[in-house]
Protein backbone atom coordinates (compact mmCIF):
# COMPACT_ATOMS: atom_id res chain seq x y z
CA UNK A 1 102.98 68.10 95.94
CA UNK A 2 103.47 71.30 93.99
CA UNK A 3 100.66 72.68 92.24
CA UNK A 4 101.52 74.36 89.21
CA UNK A 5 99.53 77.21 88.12
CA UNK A 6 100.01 77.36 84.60
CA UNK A 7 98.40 73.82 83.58
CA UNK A 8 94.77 73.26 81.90
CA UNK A 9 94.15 71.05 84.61
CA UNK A 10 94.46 74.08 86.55
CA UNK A 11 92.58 76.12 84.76
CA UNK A 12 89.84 73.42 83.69
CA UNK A 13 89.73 73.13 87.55
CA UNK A 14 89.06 77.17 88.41
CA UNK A 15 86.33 77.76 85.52
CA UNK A 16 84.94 74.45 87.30
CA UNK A 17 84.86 75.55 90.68
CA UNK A 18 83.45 79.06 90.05
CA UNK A 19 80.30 76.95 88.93
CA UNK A 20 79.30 79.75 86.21
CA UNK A 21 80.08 82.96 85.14
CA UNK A 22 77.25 85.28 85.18
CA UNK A 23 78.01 88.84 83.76
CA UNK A 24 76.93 92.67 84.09
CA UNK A 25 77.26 92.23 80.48
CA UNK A 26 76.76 89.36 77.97
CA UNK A 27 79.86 88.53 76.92
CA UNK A 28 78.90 90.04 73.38
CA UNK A 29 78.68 93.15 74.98
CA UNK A 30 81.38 93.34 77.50
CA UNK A 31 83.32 92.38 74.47
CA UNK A 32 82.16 95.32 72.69
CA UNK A 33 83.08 97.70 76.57
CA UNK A 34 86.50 96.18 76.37
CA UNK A 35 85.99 97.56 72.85
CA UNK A 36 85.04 101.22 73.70
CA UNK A 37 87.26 101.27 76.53
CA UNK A 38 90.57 100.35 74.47
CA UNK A 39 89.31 103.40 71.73
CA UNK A 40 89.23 106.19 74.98
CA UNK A 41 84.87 105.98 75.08
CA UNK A 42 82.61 105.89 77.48
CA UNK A 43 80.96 102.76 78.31
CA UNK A 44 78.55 104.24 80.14
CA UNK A 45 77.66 106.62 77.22
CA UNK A 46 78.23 104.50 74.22
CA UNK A 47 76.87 101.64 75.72
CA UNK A 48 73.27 102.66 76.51
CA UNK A 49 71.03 101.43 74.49
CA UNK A 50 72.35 97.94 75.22
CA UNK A 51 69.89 96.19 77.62
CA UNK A 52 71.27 95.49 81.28
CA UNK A 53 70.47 92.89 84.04
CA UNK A 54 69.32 95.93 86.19
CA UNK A 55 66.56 97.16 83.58
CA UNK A 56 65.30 93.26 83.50
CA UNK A 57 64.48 93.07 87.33
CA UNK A 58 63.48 96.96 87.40
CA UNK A 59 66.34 98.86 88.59
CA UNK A 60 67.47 101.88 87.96
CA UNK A 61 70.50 102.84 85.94
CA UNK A 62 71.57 105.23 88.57
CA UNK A 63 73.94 102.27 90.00
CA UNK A 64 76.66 100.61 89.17
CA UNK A 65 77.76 103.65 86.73
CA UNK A 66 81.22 103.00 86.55
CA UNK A 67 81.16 99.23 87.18
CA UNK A 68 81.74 96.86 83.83
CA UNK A 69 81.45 93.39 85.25
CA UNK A 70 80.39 91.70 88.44
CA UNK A 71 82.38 88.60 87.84
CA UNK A 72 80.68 86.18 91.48
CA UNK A 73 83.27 84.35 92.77
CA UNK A 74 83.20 80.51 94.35
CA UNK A 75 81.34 80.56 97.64
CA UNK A 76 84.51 79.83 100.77
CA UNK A 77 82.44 76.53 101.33
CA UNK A 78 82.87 76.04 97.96
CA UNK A 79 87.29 76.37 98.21
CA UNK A 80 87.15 74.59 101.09
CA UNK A 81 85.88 71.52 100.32
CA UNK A 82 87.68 71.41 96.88
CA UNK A 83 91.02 71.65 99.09
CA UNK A 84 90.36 71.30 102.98
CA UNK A 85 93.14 70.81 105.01
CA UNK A 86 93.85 67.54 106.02
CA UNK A 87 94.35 66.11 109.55
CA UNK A 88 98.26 66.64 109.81
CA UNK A 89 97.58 70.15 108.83
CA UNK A 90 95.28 70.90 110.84
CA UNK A 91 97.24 69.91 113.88
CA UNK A 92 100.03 72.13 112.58
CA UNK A 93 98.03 75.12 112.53
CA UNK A 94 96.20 74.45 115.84
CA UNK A 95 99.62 73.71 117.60
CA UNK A 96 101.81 76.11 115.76
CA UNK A 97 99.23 79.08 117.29
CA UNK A 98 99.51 77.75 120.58
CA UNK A 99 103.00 78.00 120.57
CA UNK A 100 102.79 81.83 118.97
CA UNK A 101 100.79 83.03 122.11
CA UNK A 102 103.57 81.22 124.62
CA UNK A 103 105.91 83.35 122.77
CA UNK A 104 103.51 86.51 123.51
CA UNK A 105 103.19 86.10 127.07
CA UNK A 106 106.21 84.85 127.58
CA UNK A 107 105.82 81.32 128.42
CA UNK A 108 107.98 80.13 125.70
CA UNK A 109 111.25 82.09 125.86
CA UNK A 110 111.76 81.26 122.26
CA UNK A 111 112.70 84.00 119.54
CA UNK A 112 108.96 84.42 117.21
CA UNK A 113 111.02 84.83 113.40
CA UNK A 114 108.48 85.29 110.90
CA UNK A 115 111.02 85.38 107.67
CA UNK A 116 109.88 84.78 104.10
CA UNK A 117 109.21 86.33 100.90
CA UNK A 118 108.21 89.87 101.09
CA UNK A 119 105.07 88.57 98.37
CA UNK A 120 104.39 85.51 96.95
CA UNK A 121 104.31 85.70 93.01
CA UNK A 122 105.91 82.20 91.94
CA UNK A 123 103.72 79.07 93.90
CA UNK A 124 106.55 76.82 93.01
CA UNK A 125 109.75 79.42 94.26
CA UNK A 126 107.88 79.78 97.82
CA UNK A 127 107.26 76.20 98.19
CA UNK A 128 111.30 75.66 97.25
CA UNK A 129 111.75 78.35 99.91
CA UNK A 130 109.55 76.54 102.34
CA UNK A 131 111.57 73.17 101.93
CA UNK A 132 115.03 74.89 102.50
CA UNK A 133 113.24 76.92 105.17
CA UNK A 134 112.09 73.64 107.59
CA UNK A 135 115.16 72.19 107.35
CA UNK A 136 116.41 75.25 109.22
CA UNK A 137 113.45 75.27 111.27
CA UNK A 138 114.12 72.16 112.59
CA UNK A 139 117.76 72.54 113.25
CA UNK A 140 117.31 75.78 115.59
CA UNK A 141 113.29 74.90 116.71
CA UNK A 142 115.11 74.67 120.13
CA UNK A 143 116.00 78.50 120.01
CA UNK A 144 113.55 79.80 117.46
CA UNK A 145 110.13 79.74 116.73
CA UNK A 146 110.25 80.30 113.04
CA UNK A 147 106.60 80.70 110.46
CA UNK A 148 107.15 81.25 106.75
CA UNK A 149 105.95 84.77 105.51
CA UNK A 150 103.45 83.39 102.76
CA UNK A 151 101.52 86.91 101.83
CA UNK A 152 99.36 87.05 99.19
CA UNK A 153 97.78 90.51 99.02
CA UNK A 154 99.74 94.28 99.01
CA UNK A 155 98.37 97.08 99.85
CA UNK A 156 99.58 99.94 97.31
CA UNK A 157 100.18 103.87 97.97
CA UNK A 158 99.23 104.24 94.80
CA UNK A 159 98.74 101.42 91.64
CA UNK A 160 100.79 98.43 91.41
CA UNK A 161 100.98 94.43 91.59
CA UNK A 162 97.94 94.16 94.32
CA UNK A 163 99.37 90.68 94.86
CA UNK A 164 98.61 86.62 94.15
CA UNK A 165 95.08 86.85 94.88
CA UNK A 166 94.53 89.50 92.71
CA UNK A 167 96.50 88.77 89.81
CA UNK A 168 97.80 85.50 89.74
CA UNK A 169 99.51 85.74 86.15
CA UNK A 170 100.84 89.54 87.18
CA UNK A 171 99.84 90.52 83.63
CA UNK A 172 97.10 93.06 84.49
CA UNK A 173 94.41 90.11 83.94
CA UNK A 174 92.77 90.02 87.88
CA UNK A 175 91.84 86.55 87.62
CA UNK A 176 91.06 86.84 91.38
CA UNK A 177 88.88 82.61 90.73
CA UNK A 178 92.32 81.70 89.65
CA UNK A 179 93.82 83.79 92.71
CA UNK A 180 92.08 82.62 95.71
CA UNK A 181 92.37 79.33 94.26
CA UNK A 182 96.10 79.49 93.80
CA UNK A 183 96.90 81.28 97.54
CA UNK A 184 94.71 78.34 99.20
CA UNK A 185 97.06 75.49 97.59
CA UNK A 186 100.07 77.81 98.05
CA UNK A 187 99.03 77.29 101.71
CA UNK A 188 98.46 73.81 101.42
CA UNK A 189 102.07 73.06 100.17
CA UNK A 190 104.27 75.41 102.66
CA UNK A 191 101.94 73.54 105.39
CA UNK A 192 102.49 70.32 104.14
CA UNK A 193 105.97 71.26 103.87
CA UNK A 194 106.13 71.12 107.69
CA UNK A 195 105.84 74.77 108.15
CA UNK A 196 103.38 77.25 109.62
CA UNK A 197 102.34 80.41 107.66
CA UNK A 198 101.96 83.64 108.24
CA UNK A 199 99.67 86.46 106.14
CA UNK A 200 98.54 89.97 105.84
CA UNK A 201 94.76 90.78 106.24
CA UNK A 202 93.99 93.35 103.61
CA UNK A 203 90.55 92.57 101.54
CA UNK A 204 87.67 91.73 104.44
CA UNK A 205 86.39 88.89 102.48
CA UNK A 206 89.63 86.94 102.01
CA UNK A 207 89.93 85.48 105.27
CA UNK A 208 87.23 83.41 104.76
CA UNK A 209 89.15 81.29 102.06
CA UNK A 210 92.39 80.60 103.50
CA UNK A 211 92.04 81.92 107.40
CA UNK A 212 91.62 78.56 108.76
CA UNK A 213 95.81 77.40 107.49
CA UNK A 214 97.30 80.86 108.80
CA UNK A 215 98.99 80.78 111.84
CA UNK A 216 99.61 84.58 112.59
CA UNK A 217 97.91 88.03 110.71
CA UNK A 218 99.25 91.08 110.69
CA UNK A 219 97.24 94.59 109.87
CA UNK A 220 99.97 96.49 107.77
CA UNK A 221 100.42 100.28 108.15
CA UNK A 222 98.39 101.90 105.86
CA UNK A 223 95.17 99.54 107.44
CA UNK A 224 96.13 100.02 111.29
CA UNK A 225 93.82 102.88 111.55
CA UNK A 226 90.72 101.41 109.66
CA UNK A 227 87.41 100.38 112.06
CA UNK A 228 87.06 97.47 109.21
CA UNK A 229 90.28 95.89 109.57
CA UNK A 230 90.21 96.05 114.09
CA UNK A 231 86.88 94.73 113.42
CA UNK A 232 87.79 91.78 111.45
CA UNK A 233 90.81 90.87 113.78
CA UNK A 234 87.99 91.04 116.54
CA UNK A 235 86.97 87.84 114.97
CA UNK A 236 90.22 86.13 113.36
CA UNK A 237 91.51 82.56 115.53
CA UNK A 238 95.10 83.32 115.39
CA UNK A 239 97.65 86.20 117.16
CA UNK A 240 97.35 89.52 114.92
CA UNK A 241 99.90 92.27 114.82
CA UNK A 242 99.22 95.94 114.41
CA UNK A 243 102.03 97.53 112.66
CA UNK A 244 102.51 101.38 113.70
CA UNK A 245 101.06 104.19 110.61
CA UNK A 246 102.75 104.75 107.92
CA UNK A 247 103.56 108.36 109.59
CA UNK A 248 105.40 106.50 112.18
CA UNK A 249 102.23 106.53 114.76
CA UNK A 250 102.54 103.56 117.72
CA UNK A 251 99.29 105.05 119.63
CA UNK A 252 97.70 103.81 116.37
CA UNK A 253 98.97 100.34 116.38
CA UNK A 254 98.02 100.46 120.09
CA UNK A 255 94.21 101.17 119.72
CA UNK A 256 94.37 98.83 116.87
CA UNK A 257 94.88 96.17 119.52
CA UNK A 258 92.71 97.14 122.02
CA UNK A 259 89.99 97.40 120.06
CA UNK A 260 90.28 94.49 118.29
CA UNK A 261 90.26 92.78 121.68
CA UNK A 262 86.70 93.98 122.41
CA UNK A 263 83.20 92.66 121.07
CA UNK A 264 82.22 93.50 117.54
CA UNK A 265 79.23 93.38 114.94
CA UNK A 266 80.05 94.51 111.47
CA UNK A 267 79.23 93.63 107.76
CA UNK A 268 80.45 90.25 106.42
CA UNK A 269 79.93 86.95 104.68
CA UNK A 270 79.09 83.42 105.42
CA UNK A 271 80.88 80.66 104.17
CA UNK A 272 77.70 80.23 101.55
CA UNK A 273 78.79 83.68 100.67
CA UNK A 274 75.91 85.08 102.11
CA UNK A 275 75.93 88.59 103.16
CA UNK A 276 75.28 88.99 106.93
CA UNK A 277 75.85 90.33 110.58
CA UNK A 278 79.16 89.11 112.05
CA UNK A 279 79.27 88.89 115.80
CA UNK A 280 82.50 88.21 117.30
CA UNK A 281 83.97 87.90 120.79
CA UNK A 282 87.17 89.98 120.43
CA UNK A 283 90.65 88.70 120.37
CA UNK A 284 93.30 89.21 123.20
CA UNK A 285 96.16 87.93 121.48
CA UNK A 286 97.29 91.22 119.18
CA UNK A 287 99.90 92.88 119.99
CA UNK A 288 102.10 95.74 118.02
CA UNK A 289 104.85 95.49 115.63
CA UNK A 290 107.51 98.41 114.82
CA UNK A 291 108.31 98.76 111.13
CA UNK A 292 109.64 101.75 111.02
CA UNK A 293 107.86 105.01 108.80
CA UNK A 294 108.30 107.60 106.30
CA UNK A 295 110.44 109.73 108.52
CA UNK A 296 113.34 106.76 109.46
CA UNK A 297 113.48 103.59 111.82
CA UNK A 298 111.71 102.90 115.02
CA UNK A 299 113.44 99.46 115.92
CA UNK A 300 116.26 101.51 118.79
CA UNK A 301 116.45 100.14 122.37
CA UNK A 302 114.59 103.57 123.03
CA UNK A 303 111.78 103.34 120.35
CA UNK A 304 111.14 99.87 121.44
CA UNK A 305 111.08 100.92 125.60
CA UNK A 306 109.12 104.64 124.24
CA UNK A 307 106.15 101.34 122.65
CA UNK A 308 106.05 99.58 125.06
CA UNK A 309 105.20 102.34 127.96
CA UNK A 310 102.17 102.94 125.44
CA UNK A 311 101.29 99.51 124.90
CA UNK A 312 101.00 99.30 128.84
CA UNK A 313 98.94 102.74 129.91
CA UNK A 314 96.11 101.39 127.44
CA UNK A 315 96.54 97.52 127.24
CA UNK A 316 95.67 94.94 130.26
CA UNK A 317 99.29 93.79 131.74
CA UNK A 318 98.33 89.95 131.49
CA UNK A 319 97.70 90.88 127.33
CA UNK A 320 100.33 89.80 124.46
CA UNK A 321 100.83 93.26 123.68
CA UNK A 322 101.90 94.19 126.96
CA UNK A 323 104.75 91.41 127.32
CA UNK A 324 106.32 92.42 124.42
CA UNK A 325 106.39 93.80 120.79
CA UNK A 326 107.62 92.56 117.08
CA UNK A 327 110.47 94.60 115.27
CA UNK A 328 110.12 94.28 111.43
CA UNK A 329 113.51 94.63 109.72
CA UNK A 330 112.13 95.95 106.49
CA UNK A 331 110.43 98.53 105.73
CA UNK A 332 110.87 101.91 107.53
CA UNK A 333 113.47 100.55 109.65
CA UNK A 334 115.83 99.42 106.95
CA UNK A 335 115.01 101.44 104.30
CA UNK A 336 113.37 98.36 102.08
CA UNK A 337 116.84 98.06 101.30
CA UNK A 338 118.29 94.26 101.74
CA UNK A 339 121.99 94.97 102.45
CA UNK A 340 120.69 97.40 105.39
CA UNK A 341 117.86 94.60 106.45
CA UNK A 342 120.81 92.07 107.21
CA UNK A 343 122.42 94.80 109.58
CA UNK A 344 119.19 95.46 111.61
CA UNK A 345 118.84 91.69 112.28
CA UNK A 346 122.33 91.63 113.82
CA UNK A 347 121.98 94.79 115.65
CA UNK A 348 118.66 93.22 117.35
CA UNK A 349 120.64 90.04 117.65
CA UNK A 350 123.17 91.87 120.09
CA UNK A 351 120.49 93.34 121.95
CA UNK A 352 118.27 89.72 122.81
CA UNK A 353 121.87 88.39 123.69
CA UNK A 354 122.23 90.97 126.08
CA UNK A 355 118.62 90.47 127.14
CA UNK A 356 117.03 93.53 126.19
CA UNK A 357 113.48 93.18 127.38
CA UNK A 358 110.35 93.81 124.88
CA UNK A 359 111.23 91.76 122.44
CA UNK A 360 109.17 88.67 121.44
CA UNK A 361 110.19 88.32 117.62
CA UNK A 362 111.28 90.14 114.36
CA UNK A 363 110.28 89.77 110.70
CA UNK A 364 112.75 89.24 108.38
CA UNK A 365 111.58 89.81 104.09
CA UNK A 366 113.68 87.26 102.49
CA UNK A 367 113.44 84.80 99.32
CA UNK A 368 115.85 82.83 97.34
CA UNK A 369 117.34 85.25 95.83
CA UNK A 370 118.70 88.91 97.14
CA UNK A 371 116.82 91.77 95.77
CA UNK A 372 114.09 92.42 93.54
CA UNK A 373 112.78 92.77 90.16
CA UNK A 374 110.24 94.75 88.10
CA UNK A 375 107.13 92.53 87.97
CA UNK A 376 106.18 90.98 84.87
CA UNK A 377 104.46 87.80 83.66
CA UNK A 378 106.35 84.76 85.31
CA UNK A 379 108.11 83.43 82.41
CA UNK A 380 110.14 86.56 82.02
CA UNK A 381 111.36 86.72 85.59
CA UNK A 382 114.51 85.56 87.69
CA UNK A 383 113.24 82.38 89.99
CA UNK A 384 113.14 83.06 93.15
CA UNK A 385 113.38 86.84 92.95
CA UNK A 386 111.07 89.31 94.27
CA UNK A 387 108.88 91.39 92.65
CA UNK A 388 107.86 93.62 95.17
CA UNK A 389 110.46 94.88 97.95
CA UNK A 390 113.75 94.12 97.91
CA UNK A 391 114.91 90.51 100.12
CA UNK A 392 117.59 88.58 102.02
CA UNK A 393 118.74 86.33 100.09
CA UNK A 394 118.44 82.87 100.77
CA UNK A 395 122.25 82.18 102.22
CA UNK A 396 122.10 85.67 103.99
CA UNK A 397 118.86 84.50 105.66
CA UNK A 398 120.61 80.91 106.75
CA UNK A 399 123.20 82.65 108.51
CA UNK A 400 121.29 85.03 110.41
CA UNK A 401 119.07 82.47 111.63
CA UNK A 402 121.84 80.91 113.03
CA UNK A 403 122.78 84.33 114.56
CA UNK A 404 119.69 84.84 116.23
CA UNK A 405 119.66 81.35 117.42
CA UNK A 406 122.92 81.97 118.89
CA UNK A 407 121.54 85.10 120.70
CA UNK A 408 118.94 83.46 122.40
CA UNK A 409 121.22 80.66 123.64
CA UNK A 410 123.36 83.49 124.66
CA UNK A 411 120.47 85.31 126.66
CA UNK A 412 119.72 81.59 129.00
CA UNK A 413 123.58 81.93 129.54
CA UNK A 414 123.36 85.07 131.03
């Protein structure tokens, strides 16, 4: 069943959840900092004579200077008992990951497609993607081993749309309650739609809320590099990709994996929420993924071969990174440009038929419709349309599915 966002069910159900809404402020007075803000002052300044939770248990003002509101979120216990996953969902997940390391080592000779909306933004449009989406799964599960893109957080150069999570009614609100609340159904549906999903890892904490129904993680680009983000793969239960830098780097990507496969303790939080030590065992199932960079593509026969011979001086040659690699069609290597996307798919198409080796799957960005639009509030915005970069559209993707099916029956053949 669809959830729809928009309701007062909805949001009768997320004030509920969040179990109170203690403030920085009182609301009188983060009324009155909206206020100041909105006229170009100073809260800090204008603002000071105004009592504060941290002169009440003795602190000093010397913190939290340029911080309005500490707005405490549900505990993950908390989400996950308001919507756990029930037992046919949890056997999709648990089989679905299985069946993503067989593709990594290369004990399932199965194509890995992980194809979907380049963001989520519209609960209702992905879950009308993921119905369209199984059918086709289903048809060509004998060639392909296809997991919906279902991403929920972006990672921005600069400012922009941060994502679902962040701000669910993409009108500059951040009602991140709302958010989390909204990705973990999101999940619910595409799952209970048959599929498994697939997500990117940016904030540390989010895992914790919908981890458990993702099926494969990626690191993107501008994170591959960051001791935080290895650390918290160290500890994740499903296959992680490292995407190369954003300069184009695959020795980044590389170390990403390795150390990610080795022990960790770091900062975290419990599912109460708490704040605590996480120790984790490491994960040996990450493995890199080409995207292309700033300077052009990196998805050739020779970038792929020039990857993999660093994948293999650093990584064991029993690991998933070492059997093969992911090729992401947007991005750098297509220019984030849809019409181009479609012609990188069918160039690696030709190349599994011909059994190129080093290639265990590709990502595809695709939604209903071809394109993209400038974000906006939902009601003024095309269905099915993407806000952020430009994808397949949904007949485009159908038909090079069926390609890339084609080119793995192709590959047996030969």
């Amino acid at each position: 069943m669809a959830h729809d966002p928009h309701t007062p069910q909805f949001e009768d159900h997320t004030r509920a959840i969040a179990q109170g809404r203690p403030l920085t402020y009182t609301p009188e007075q983060l009324h009155a900092v909206h206020q100041i803000v909105a006229e170009g002052g100073n809260p800090l300044t204008d603002m000071h004579d105004l009592p504060r939770w941290e002169d009440e248990v003795g602190i000093d003002r010397i913190i939290n200077r340029r911080v309005m509101e500490l707005d405490p979120l549900p505990t993950p216990a908390q989400v996950l008992t308001e919507l756990p996953l029930d037992a046919r969902a949890r056997h999709l997940v648990a089989s679905s990951r299985d069946e993503i390391r067989a593709c990594l080592y290369g004990q399932d000779d199965r194509l890995l497609v992980l194809v979907g909306p380049c963001s989520v933004h519209d609960p209702a449009a992905a879950l009308d993607y993921a119905r369209r989406l199984e059918r086709v799964r289903c048809e060509l599960e004998n060639e392909l081993l296809i997991v919906m893109r279902v991403y929920f957080e972006k990672p921005r150069s600069t400012v922009g749309w941060k994502g679902l999570i962040n701000d669910p009614d993409i009108d500059g609100s951040h009602n991140i309650q709302k958010g989390l609340l909204l990705a973990r159904k999101t999940l619910l549906d595409v799952l209970g739609a048959g599929l498994a999903a697939a997500t990117e890892f940016l904030e540390p904490t989010s895992p914790q809320y919908i981890s458990d129904a993702v099926s494969w993680g990626a690191i993107g680009a501008r994170n591959t590099e960051s001791q935080v983000h290895r650390q918290l793969a160290s500890g994740l239960s499903m296959p992680i990709g490292f995407k190369n830098a954003t300069d184009g780097s695959v020795k980044a990507a590389v170390n990403g994996c390795f150390a990610a496969a080795q022990q960790h303790t770091f900062f975290g939080i419990d599912h109460m929420g708490r704040a605590c030590a996480v120790e984790t065992i490491g994960n040996p199932d990450c493995h890199v993924v080409l995207r292309g960079s700033s300077s052009g593509p990196n998805y050739d026969a020779d970038s792929v071969a020039q990857a993999m011979e660093a994948v293999r001086a650093q990584m064991p040659a029993d690991s998933a990174a070492a059997h093969g690699l992911i090729i992401d069609c947007s991005h750098g290597n297509s220019g984030k440009d849809d019409v181009r996307q479609a012609h990188v798919v069918r160039e690696i198409a030709e190349r599994v038929a011909q059994g190129e080796p080093g290639i265990t799957g590709i990502m595809m960005e695709s939604f209903l419709e071809g394109g993209n639009q400038p974000a906006a509030p939902l009601n003024q915005l095309v269905y099915g349309k993407s806000i952020t970069d430009k994808c397949l559209s949904w007949p485009v993707t159908e038909q090079l599915l069926h390609e890339l099916a084609e080119a793995v029956r192709t590959r047996r053949w030969n």
